[in-house]
Protein backbone atom coordinates (compact mmCIF):
# COMPACT_ATOMS: atom_id res chain seq x y z
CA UNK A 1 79.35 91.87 30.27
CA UNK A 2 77.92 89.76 27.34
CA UNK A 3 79.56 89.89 23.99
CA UNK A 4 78.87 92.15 20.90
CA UNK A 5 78.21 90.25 18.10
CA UNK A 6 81.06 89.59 15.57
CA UNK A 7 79.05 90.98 12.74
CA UNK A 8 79.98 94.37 14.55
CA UNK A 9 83.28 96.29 14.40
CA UNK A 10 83.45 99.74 16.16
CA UNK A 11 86.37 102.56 15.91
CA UNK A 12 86.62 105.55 16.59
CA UNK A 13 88.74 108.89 15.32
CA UNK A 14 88.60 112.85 16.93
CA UNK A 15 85.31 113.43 15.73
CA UNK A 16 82.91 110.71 15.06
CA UNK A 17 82.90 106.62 16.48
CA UNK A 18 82.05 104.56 13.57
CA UNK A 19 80.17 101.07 13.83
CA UNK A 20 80.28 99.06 10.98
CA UNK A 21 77.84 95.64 9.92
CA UNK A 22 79.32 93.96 7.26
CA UNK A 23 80.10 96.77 4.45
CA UNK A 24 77.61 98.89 5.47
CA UNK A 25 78.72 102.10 8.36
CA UNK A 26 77.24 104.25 9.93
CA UNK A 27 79.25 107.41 12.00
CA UNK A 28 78.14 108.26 14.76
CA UNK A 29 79.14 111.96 15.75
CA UNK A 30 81.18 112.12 18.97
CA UNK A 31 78.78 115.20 20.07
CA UNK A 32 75.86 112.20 20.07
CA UNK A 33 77.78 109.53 21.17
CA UNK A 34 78.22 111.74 24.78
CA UNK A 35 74.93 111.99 25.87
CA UNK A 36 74.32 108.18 24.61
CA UNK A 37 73.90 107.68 28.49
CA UNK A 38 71.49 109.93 28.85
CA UNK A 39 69.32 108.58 25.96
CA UNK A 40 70.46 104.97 26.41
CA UNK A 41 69.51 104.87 30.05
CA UNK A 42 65.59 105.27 29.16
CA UNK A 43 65.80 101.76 27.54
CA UNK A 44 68.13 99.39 29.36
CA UNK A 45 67.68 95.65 28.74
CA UNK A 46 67.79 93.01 31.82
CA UNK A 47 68.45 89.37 31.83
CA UNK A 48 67.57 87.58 35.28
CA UNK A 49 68.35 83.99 36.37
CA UNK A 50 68.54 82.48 39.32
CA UNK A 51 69.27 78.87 40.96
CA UNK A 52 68.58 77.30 44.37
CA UNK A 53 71.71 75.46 45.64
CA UNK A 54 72.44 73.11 48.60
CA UNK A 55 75.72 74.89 50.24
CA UNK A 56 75.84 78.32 52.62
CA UNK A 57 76.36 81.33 51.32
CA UNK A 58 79.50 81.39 52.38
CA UNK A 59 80.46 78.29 50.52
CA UNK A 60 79.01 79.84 47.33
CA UNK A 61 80.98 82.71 47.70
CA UNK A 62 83.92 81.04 48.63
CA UNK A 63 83.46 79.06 44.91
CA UNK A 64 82.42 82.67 43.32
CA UNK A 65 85.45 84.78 43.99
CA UNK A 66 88.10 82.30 43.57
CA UNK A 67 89.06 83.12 40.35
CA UNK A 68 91.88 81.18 39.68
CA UNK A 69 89.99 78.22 39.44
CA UNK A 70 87.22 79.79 36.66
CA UNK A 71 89.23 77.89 34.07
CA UNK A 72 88.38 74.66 35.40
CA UNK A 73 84.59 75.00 35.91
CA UNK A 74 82.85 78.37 34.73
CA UNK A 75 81.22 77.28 31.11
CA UNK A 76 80.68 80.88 30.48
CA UNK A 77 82.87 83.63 32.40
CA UNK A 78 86.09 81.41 31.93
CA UNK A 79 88.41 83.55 33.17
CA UNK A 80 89.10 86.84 35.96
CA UNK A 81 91.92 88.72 36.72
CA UNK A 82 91.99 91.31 39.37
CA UNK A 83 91.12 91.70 43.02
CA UNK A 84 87.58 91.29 44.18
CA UNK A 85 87.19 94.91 46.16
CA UNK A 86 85.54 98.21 45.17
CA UNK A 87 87.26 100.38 42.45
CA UNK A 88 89.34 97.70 41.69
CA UNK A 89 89.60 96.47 37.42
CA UNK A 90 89.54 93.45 36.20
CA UNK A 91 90.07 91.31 33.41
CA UNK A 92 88.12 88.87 32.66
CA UNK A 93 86.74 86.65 29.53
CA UNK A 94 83.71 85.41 28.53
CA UNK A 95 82.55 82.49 26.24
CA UNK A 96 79.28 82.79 25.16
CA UNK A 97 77.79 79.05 24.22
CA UNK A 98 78.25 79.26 20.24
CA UNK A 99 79.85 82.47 20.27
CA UNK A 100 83.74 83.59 20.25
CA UNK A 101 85.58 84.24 23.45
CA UNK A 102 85.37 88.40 24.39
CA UNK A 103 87.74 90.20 26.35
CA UNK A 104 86.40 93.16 28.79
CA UNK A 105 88.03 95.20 31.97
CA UNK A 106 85.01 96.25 33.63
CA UNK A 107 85.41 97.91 37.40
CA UNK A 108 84.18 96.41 40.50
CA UNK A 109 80.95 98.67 41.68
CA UNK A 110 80.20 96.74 44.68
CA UNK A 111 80.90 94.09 47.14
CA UNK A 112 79.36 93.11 50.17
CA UNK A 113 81.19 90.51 51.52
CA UNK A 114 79.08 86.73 51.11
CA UNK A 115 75.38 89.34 49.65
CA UNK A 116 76.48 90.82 46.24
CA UNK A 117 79.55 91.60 43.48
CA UNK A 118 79.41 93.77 40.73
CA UNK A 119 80.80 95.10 38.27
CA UNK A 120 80.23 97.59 34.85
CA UNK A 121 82.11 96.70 31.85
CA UNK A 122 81.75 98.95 28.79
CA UNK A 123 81.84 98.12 24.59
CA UNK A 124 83.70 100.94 23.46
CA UNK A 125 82.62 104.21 24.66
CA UNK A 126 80.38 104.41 27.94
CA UNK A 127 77.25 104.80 26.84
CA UNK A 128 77.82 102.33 23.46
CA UNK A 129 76.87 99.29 24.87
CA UNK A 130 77.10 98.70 28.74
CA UNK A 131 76.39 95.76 31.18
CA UNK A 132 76.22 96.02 34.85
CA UNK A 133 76.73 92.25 36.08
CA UNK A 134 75.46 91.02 39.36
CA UNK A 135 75.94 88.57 41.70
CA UNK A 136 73.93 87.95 44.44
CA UNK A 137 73.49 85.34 47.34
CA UNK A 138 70.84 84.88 49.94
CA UNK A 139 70.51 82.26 52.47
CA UNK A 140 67.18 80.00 52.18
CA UNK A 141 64.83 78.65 54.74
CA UNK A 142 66.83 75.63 54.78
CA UNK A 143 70.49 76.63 55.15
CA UNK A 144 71.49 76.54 51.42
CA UNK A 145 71.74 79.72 48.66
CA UNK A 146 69.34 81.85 46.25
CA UNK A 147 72.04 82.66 43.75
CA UNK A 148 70.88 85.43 41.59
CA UNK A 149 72.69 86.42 38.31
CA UNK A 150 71.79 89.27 36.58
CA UNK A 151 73.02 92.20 33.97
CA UNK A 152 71.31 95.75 33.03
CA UNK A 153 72.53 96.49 29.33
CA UNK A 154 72.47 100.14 28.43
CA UNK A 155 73.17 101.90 25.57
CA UNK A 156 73.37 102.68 21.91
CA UNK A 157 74.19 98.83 20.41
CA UNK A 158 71.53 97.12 23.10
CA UNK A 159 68.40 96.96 20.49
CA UNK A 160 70.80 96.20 18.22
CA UNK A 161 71.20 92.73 19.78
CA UNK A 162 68.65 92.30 21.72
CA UNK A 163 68.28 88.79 20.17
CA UNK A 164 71.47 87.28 20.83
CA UNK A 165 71.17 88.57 24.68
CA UNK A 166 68.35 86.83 24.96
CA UNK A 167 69.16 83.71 24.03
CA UNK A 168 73.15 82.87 23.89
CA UNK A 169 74.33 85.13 26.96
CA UNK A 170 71.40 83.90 28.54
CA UNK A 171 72.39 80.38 28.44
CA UNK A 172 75.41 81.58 29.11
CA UNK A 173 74.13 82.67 32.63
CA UNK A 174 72.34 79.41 33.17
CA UNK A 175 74.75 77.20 32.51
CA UNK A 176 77.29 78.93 34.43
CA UNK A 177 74.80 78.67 37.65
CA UNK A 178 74.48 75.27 37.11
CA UNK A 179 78.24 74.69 37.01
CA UNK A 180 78.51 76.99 40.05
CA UNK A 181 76.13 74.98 41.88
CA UNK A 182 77.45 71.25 41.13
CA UNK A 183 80.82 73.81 42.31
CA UNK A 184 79.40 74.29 45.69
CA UNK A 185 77.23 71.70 46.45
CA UNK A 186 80.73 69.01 45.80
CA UNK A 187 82.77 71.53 48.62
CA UNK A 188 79.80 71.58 50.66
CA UNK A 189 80.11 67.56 50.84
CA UNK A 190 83.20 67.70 52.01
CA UNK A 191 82.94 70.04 54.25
């Protein structure tokens, strides 16, 4: 999930959530705030990016889900805790290039084993500022990977920063693909 800005600060009490910009608030009643899925859902935001590397699928994936070793190659999603199946939460951090390190515990939606792994992270309240994150692999004509990354941001907050998604957490994606692939494509040499 990419990162709300710092310029943001969000609580929340019994009846409203309040999101704040500086020293200006607004409150946002709690009676809104539960159908933002409903309304949010008509304008979701998608980043796409995707990289051709030379290793299997299964070599890809092999890099992907090892998350121990995140710290010493992922530019971007530096760290995840948790296990890798269905249901399951994790905790993982993101550094966005420029930005401060964020903190999320989104739940794994899907995996199908050495094809695709997902997972929805929330801001907040569901429906504040979501990101379903994707991962998926597909073998090319010539033995190596299509690795797709992708996220659907829904939500109250997405217009908000629009921007920022656009360009930091999408050179975030990038330059995590390219680290992947450098990843893979080394194990796939010594293979």
């Amino acid at each position: 999930m990419a990162a709300v800005p710092r310029r943001f600060s969000a609580t929340h009490c019994s009846s409203s959530f309040r999101l704040c910009q500086g020293a200006t608030c607004a409150s946002i009643p709690l009676e809104i705030s539960n159908y933002s899925s409903h309304i949010s859902s008509k304008m979701p935001h998608t980043l796409y990016t995707d990289i051709e590397i030379a290793a299997s699928p299964a070599q890809v994936w092999a890099v992907l889900l090892d998350f121990a070793t995140y710290k010493n190659w992922n530019p971007f999603i530096v760290s995840v805790e948790g296990s890798a199946k269905e249901g399951a939460q994790l905790a993982t951090c993101i550094r966005p290039p420029g930005g401060r390190e964020m903190r999320f515990k989104p739940s794994v939606t899907v995996v199908e084993e050495g094809r695709a792994f997902e997972w929805l992270g929330s801001f907040g309240f569901r429906g504040i500022f979501d990101g379903r994150h994707r991962f998926e692999l597909s073998e090319t004509e010539n033995g190596g990977t299509k690795f797709v990354q992708k996220e659907e941001f829904t939500g109250l907050l997405v217009w908000l920063i629009k921007n920022e998604l656009n360009t930091k957490t999408k050179q975030g994606f990038q330059e995590m693909n390219e680290a992947l692939k450098k990843r893979a494509e080394e194990a796939a040499k010594k293979a």
